[in-house]
N, C-alpha and C. Protein backbone atom coordinates (compact mmCIF):
# COMPACT_ATOMS: atom_id res chain seq x y z
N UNK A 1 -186.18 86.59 71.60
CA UNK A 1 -185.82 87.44 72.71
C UNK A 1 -184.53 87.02 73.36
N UNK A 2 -183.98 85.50 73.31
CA UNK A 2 -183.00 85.13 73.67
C UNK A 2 -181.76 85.46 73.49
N UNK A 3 -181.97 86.21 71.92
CA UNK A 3 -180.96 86.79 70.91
C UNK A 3 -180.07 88.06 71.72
N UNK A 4 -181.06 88.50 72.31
CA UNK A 4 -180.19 90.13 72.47
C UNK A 4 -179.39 90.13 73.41
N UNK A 5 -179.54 89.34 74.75
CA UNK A 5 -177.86 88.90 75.50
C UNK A 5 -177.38 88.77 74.82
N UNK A 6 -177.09 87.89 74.01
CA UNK A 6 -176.15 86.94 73.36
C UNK A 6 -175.71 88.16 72.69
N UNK A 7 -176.39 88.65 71.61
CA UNK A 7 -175.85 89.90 70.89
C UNK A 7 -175.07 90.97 71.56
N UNK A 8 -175.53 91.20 72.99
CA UNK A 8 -174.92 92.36 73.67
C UNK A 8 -173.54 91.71 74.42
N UNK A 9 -173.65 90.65 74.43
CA UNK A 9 -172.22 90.21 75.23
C UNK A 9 -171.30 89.84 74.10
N UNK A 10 -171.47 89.44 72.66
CA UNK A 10 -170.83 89.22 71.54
C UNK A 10 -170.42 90.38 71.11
N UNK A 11 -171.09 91.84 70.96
CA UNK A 11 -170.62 93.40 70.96
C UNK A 11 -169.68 93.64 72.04
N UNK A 12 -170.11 93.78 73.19
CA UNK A 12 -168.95 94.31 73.99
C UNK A 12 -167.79 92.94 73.53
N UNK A 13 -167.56 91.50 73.51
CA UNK A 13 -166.38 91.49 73.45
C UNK A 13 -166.01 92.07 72.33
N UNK A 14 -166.34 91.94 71.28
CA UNK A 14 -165.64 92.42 70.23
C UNK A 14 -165.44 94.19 70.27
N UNK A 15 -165.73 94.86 71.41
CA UNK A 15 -165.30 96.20 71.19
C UNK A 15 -164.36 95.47 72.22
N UNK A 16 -163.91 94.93 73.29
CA UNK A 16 -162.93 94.89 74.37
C UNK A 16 -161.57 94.36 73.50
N UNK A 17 -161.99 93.31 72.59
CA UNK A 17 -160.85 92.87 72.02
C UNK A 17 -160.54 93.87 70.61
N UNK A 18 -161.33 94.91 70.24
CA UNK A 18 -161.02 95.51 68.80
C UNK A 18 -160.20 96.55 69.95
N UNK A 19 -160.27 97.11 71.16
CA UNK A 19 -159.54 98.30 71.95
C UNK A 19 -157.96 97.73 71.77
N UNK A 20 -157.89 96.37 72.82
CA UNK A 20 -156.64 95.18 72.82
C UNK A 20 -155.93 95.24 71.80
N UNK A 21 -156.57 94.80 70.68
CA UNK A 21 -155.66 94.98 69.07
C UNK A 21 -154.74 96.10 69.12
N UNK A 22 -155.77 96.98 69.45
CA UNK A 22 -155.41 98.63 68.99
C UNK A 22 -154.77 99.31 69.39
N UNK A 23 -154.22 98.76 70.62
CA UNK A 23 -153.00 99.13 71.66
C UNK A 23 -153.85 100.53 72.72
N UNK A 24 -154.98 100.26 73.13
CA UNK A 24 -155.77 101.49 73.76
C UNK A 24 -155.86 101.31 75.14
N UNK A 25 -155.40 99.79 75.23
CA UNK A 25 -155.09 99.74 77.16
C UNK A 25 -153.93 100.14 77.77
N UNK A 26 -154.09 100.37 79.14
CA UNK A 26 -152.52 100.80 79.55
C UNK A 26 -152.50 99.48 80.38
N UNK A 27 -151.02 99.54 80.52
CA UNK A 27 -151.09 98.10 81.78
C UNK A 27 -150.79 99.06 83.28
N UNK A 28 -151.16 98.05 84.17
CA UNK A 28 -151.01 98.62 85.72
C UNK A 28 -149.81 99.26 86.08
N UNK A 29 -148.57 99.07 85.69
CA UNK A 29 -147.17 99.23 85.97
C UNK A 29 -147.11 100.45 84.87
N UNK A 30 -146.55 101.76 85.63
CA UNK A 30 -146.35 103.17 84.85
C UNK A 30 -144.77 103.03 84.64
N UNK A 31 -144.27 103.31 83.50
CA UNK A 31 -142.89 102.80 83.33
C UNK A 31 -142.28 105.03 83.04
N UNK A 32 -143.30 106.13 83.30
CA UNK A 32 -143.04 106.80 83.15
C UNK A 32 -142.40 107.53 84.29
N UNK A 33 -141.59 108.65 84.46
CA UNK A 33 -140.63 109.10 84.89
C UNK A 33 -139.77 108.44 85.85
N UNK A 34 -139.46 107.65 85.41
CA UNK A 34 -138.41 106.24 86.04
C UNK A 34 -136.75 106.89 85.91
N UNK A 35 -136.57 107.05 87.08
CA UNK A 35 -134.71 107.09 86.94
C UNK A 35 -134.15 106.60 86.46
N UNK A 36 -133.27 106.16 85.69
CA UNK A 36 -132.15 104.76 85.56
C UNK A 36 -131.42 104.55 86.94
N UNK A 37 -131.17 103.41 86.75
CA UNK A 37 -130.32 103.02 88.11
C UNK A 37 -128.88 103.69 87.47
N UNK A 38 -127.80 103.24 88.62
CA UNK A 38 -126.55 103.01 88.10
C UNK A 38 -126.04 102.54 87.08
N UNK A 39 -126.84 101.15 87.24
CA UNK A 39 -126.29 100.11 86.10
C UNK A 39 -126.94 100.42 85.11
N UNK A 40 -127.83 101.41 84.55
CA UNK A 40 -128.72 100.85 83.44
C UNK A 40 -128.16 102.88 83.02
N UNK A 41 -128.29 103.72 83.91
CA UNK A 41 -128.02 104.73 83.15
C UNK A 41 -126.87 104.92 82.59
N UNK A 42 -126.63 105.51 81.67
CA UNK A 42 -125.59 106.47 80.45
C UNK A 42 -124.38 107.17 81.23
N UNK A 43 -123.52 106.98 81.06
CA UNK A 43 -122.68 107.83 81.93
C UNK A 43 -121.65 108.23 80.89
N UNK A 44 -121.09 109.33 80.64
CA UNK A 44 -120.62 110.01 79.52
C UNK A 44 -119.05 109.25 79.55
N UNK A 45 -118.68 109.13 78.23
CA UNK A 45 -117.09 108.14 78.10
C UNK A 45 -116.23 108.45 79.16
N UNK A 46 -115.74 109.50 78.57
CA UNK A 46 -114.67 109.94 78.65
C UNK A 46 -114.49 110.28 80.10
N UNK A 47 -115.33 110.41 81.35
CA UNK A 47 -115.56 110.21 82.46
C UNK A 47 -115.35 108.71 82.89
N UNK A 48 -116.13 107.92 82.24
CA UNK A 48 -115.71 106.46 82.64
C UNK A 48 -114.19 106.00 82.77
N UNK A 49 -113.95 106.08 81.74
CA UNK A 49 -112.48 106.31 81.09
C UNK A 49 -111.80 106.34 82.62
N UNK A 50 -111.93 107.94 82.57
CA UNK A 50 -111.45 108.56 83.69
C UNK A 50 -111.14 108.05 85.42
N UNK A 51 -112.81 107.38 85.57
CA UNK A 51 -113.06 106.67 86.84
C UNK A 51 -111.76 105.37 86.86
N UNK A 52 -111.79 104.61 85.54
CA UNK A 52 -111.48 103.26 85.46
C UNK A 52 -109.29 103.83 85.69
N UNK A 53 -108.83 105.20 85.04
CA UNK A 53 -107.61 105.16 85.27
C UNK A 53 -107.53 105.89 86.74
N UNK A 54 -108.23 106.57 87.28
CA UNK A 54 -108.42 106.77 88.77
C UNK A 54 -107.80 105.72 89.56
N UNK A 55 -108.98 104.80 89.28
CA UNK A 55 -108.96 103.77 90.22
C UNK A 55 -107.99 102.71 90.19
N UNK A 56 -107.55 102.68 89.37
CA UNK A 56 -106.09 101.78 89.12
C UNK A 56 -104.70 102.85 89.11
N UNK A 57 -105.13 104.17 89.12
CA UNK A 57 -103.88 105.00 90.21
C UNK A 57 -103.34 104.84 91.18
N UNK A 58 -105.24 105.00 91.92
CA UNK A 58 -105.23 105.38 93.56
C UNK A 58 -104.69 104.16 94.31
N UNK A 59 -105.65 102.45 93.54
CA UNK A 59 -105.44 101.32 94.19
C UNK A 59 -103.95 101.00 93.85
N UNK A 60 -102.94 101.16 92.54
CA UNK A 60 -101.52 101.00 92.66
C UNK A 60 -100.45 101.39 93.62
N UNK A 61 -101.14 102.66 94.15
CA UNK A 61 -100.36 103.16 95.79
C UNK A 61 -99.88 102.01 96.42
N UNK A 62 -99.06 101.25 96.59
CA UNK A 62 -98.59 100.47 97.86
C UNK A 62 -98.67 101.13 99.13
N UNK A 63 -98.63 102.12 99.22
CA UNK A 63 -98.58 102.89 100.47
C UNK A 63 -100.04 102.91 101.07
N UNK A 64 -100.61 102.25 100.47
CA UNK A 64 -102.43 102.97 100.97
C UNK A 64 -103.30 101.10 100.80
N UNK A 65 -103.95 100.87 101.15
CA UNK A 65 -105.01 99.80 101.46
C UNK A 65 -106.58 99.93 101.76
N UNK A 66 -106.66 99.46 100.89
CA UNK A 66 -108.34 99.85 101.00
C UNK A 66 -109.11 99.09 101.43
N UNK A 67 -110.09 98.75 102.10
CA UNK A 67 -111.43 98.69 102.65
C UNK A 67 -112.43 98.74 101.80
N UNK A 68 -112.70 99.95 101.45
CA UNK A 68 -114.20 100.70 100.93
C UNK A 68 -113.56 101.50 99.63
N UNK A 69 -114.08 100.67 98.14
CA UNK A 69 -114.04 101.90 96.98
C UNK A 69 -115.47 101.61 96.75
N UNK A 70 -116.45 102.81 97.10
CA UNK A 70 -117.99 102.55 96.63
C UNK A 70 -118.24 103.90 95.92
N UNK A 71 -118.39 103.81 94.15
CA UNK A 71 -118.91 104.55 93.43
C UNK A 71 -120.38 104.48 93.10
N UNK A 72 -121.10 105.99 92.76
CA UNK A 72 -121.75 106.36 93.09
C UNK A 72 -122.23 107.31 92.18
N UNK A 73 -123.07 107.03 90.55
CA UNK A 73 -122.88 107.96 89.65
C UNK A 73 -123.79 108.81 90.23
N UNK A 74 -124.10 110.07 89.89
CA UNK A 74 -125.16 111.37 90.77
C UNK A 74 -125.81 111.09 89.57
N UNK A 75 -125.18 111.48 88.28
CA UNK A 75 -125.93 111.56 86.84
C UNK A 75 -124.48 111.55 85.57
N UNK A 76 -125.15 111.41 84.27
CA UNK A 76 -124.07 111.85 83.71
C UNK A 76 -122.50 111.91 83.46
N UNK A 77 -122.75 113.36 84.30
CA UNK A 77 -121.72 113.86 84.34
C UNK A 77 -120.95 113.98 85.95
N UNK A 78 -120.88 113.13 86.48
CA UNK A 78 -120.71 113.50 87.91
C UNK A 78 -120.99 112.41 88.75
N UNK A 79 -119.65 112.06 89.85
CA UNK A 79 -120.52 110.71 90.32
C UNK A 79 -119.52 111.14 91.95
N UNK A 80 -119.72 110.16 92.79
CA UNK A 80 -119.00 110.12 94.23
C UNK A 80 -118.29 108.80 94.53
N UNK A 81 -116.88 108.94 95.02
CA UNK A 81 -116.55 107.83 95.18
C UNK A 81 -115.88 108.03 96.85
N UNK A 82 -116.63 106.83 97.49
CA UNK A 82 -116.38 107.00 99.24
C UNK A 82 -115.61 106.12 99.39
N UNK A 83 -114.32 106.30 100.39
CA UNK A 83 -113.47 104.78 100.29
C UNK A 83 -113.03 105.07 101.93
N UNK A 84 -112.35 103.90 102.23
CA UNK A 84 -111.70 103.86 103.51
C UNK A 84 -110.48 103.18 103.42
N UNK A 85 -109.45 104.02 104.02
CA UNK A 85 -107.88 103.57 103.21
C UNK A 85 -107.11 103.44 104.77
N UNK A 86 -106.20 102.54 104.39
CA UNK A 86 -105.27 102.75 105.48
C UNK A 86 -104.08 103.19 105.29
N UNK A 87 -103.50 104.51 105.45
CA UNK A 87 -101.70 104.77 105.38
C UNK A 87 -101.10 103.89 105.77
N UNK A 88 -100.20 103.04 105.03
CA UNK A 88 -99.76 101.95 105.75
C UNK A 88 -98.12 102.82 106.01
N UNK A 89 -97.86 104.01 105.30
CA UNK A 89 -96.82 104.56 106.15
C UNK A 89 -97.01 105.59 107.52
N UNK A 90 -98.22 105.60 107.26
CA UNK A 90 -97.80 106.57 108.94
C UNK A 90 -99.46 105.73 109.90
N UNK A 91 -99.82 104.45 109.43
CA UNK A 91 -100.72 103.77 110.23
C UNK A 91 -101.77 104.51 109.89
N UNK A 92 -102.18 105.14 109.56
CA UNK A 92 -103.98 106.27 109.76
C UNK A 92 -104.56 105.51 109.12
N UNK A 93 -105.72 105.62 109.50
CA UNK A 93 -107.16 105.25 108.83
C UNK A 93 -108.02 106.10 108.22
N UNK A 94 -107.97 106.39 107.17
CA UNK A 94 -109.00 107.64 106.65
C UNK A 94 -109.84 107.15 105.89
N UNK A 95 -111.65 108.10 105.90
CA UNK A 95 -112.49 108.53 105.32
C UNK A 95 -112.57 109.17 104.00
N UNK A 96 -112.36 109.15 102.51
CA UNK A 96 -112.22 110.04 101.86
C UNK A 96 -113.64 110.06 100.93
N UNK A 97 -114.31 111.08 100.70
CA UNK A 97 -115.33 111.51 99.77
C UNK A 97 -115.12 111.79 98.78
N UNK A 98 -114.98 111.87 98.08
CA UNK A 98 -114.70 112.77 95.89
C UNK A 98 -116.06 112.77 95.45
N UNK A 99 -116.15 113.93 95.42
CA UNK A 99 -117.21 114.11 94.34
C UNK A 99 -116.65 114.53 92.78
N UNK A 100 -116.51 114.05 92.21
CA UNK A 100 -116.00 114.51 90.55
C UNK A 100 -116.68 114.94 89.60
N UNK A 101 -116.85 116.30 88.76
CA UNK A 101 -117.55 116.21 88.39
C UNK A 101 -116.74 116.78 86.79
N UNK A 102 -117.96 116.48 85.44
CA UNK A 102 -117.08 116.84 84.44
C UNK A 102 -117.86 117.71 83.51
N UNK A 103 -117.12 118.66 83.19
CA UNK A 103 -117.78 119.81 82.74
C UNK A 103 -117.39 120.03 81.08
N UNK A 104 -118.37 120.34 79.93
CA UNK A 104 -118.11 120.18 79.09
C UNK A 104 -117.04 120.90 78.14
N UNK A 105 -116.34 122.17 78.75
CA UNK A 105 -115.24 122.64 78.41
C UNK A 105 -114.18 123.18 79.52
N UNK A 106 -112.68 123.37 79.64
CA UNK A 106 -112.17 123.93 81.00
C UNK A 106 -112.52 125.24 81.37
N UNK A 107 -112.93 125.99 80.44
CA UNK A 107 -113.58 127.32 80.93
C UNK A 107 -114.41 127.20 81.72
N UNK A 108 -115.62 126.21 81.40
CA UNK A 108 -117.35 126.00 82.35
C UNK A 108 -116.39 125.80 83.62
N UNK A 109 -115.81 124.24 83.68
CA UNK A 109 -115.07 124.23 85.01
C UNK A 109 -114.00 125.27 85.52
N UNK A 110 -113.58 126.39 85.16
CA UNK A 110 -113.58 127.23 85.52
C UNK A 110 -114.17 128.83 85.98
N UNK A 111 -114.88 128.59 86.04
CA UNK A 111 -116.38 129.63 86.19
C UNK A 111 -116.96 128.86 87.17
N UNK A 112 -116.98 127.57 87.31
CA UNK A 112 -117.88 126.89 88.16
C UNK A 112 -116.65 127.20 89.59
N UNK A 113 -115.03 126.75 89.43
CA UNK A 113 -114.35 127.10 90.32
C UNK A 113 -114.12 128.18 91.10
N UNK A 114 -114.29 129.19 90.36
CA UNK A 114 -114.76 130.57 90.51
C UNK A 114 -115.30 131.14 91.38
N UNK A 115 -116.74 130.18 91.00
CA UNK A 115 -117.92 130.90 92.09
C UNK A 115 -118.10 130.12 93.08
N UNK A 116 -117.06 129.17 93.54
CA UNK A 116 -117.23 128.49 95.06
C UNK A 116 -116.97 129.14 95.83
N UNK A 117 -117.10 129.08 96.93
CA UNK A 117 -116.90 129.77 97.84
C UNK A 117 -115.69 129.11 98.77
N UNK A 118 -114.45 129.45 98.73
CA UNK A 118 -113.47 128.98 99.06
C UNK A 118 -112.69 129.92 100.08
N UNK A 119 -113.35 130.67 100.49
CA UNK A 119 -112.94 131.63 101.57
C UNK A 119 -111.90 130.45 102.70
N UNK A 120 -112.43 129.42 103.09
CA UNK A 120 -111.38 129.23 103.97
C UNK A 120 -110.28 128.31 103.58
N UNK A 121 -110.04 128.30 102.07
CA UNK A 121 -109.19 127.78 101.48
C UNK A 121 -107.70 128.22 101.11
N UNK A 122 -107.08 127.62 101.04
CA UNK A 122 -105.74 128.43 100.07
C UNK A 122 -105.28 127.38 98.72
N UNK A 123 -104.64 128.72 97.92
CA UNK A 123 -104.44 127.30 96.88
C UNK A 123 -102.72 126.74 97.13
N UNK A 124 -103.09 125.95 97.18
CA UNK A 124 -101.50 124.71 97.56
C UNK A 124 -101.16 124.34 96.33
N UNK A 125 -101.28 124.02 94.82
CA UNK A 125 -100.47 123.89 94.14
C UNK A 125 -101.06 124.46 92.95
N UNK A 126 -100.41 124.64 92.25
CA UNK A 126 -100.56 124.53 90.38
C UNK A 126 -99.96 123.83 89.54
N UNK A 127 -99.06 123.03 90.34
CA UNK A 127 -98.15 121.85 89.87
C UNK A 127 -98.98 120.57 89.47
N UNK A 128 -99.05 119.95 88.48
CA UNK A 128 -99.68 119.01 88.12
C UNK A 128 -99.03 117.29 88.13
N UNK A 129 -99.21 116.41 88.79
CA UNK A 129 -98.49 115.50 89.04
C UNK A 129 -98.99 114.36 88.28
N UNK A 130 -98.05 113.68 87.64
CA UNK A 130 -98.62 113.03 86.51
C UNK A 130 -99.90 111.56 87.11
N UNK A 131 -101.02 111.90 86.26
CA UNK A 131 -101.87 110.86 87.36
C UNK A 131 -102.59 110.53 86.02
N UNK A 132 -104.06 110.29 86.46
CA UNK A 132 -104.96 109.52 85.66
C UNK A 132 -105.66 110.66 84.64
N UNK A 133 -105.73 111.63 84.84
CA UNK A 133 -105.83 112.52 83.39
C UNK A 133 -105.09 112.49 82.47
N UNK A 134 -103.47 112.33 82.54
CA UNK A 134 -102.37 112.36 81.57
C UNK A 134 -102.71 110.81 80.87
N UNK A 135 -103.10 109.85 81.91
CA UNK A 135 -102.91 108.53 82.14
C UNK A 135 -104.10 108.37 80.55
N UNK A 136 -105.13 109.21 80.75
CA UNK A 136 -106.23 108.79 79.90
C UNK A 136 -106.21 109.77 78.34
N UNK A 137 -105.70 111.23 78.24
CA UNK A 137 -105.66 112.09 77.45
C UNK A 137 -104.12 111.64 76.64
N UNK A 138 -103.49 111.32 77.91
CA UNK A 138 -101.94 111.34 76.81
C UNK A 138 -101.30 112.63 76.97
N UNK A 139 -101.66 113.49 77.92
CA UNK A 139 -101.00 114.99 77.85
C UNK A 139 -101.53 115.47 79.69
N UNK A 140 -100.71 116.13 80.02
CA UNK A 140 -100.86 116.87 81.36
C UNK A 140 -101.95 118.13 81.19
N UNK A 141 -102.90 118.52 82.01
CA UNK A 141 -103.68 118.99 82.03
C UNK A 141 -103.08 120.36 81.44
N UNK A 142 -104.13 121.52 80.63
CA UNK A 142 -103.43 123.01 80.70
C UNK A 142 -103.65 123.66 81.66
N UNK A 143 -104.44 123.48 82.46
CA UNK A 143 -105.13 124.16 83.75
C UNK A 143 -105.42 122.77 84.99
N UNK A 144 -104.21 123.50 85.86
CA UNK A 144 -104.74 122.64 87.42
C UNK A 144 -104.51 123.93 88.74
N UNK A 145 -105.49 123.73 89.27
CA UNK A 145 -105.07 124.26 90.91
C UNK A 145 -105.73 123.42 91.63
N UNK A 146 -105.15 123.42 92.96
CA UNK A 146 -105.89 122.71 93.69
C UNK A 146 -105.40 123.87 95.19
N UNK A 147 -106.68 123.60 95.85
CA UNK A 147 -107.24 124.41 96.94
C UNK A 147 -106.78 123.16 98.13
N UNK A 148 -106.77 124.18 99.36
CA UNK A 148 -106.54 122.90 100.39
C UNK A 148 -107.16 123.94 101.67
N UNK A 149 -107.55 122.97 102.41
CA UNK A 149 -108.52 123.39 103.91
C UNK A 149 -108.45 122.91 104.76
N UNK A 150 -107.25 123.02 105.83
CA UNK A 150 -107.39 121.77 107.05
C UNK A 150 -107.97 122.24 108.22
N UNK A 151 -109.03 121.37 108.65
CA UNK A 151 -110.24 121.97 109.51
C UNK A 151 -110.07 121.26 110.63
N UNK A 152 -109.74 122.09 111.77
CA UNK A 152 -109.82 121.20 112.84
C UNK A 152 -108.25 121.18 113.76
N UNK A 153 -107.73 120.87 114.31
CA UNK A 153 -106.58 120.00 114.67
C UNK A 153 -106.18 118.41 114.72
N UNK A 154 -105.62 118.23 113.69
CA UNK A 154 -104.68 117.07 113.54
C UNK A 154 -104.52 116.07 114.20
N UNK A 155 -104.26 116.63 115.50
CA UNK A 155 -103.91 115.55 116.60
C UNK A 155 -104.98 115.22 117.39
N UNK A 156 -106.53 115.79 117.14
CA UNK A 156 -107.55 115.57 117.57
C UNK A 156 -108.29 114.82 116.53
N UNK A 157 -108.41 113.48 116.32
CA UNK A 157 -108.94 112.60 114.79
C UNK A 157 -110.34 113.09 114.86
N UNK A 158 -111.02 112.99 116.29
CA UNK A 158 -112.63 113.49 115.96
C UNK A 158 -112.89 114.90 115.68
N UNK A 159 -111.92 115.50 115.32
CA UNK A 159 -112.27 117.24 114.88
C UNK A 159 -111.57 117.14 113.70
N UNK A 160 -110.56 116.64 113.36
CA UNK A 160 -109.71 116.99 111.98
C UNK A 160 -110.72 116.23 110.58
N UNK A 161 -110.55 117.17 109.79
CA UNK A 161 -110.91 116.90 108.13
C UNK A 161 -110.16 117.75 107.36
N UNK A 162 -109.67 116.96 106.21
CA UNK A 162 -108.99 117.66 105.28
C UNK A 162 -109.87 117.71 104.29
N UNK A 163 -109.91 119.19 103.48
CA UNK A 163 -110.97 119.76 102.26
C UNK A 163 -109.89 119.70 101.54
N UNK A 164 -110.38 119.09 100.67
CA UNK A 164 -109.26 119.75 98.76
C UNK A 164 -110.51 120.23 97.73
N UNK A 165 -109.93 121.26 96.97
CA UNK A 165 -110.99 121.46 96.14
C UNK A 165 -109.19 121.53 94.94
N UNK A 166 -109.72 120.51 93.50
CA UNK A 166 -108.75 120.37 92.37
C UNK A 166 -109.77 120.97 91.07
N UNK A 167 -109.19 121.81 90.10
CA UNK A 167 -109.23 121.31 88.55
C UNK A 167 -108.56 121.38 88.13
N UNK A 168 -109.03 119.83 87.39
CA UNK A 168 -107.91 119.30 86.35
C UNK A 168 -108.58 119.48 85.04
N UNK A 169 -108.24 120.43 84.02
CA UNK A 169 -109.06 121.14 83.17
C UNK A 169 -110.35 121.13 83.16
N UNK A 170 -111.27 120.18 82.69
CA UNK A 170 -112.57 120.42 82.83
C UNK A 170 -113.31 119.67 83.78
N UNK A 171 -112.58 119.19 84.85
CA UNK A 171 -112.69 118.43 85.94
C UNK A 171 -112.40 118.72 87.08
N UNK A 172 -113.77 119.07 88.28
CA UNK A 172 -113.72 119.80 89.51
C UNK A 172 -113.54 118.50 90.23
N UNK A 173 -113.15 118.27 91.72
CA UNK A 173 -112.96 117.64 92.56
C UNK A 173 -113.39 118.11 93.79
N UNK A 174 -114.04 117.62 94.59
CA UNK A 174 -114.29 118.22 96.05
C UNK A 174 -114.46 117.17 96.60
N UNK A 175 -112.90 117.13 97.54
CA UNK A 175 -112.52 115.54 98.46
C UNK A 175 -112.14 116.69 99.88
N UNK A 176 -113.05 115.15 101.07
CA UNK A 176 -113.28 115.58 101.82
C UNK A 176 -112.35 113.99 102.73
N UNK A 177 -111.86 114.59 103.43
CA UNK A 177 -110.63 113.50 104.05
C UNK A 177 -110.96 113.46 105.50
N UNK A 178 -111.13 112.50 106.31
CA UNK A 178 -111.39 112.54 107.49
C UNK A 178 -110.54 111.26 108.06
N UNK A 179 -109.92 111.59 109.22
CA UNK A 179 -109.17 110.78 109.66
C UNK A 179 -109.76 109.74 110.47
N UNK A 180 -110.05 108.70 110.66
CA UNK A 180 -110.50 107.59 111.41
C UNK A 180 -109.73 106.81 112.69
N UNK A 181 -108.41 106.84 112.56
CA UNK A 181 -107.71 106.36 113.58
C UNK A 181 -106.28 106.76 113.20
């Protein structure tokens, strides 16, 4: 009679450890619909690329000093970069936002430019100035405009922001400029 514990606790382990083998447990920690971080997600080349001749554009300015370059991928294709610069020719302190985003042909980013709503915009150039697209392609964009929006009055820093909306072929921009001092 002593037998049949023994037997029933020798069955269950061997079904607990034949499950174990068998890969039929889950562990406590759900590793399912997990974001990637920054560091760990994918961010498409030729965007990187892009960020890395940006940023050795913008920071080559002698005219400008920075504070704050904090990037910020959204996903993909698309990331934000917030900085705080100082004009060291006319003293200001500005706020600037970029959202960049990259679209898989210049048509999409144009259709996407399209349907913004830019009513209180005008476009200020189509002139393309040689920067970090030429810097990374080797060729000046075939398609640039860039939109401009100055909101506010100027000489009032807590009301003024400057809107730009750019594409640089398959690359939208929406920088938002705010003056600080």
């Amino acid at each position: 009679m002593q037998l049949k514990p023994i037997t029933a606790i020798i069955v269950l382990f061997l079904v607990v450890a034949s499950l174990l083998v068998a890969g039929c447990t889950t562990s406590t920690t759900s590793n399912t619909n997990q974001t990637p971080t920054s560091s760990t997600a994918t961010h498409e080349a030729f965007l990187e690329k892009y960020l890395a001749a940006y940023n050795n554009t913008t920071h080559s300015d002698k005219n400008r000093k920075f504070t704050v370059w904090d990037v910020t991928w959204l996903n993909s294709t698309s990331l934000r970069i917030e900085s705080t610069q100082r004009n060291l020719t006319t003293n200001y302190t500005w706020n600037v936002v970029d959202n960049i985003m990259l679209f898989p042909t210049t048509q999409d980013a144009t259709n996407y430019l399209n349907a913004m709503n830019k009513t209180a915009y005008s476009l200020a150039s189509t002139q393309y100035v040689s920067g970090a697209y030429q810097n990374v392609t080797g060729h000046a964009p075939t398609v640039y405009k860039a939109y401009e929006w100055l909101d506010g009055n100027v000489n009032n820093i807590s009301e003024y922001k400057h809107h730009i909306i750019q594409q640089v072929d398959n690359i939208i921009f929406v920088t938002t400029e705010k003056r600080l001092s």
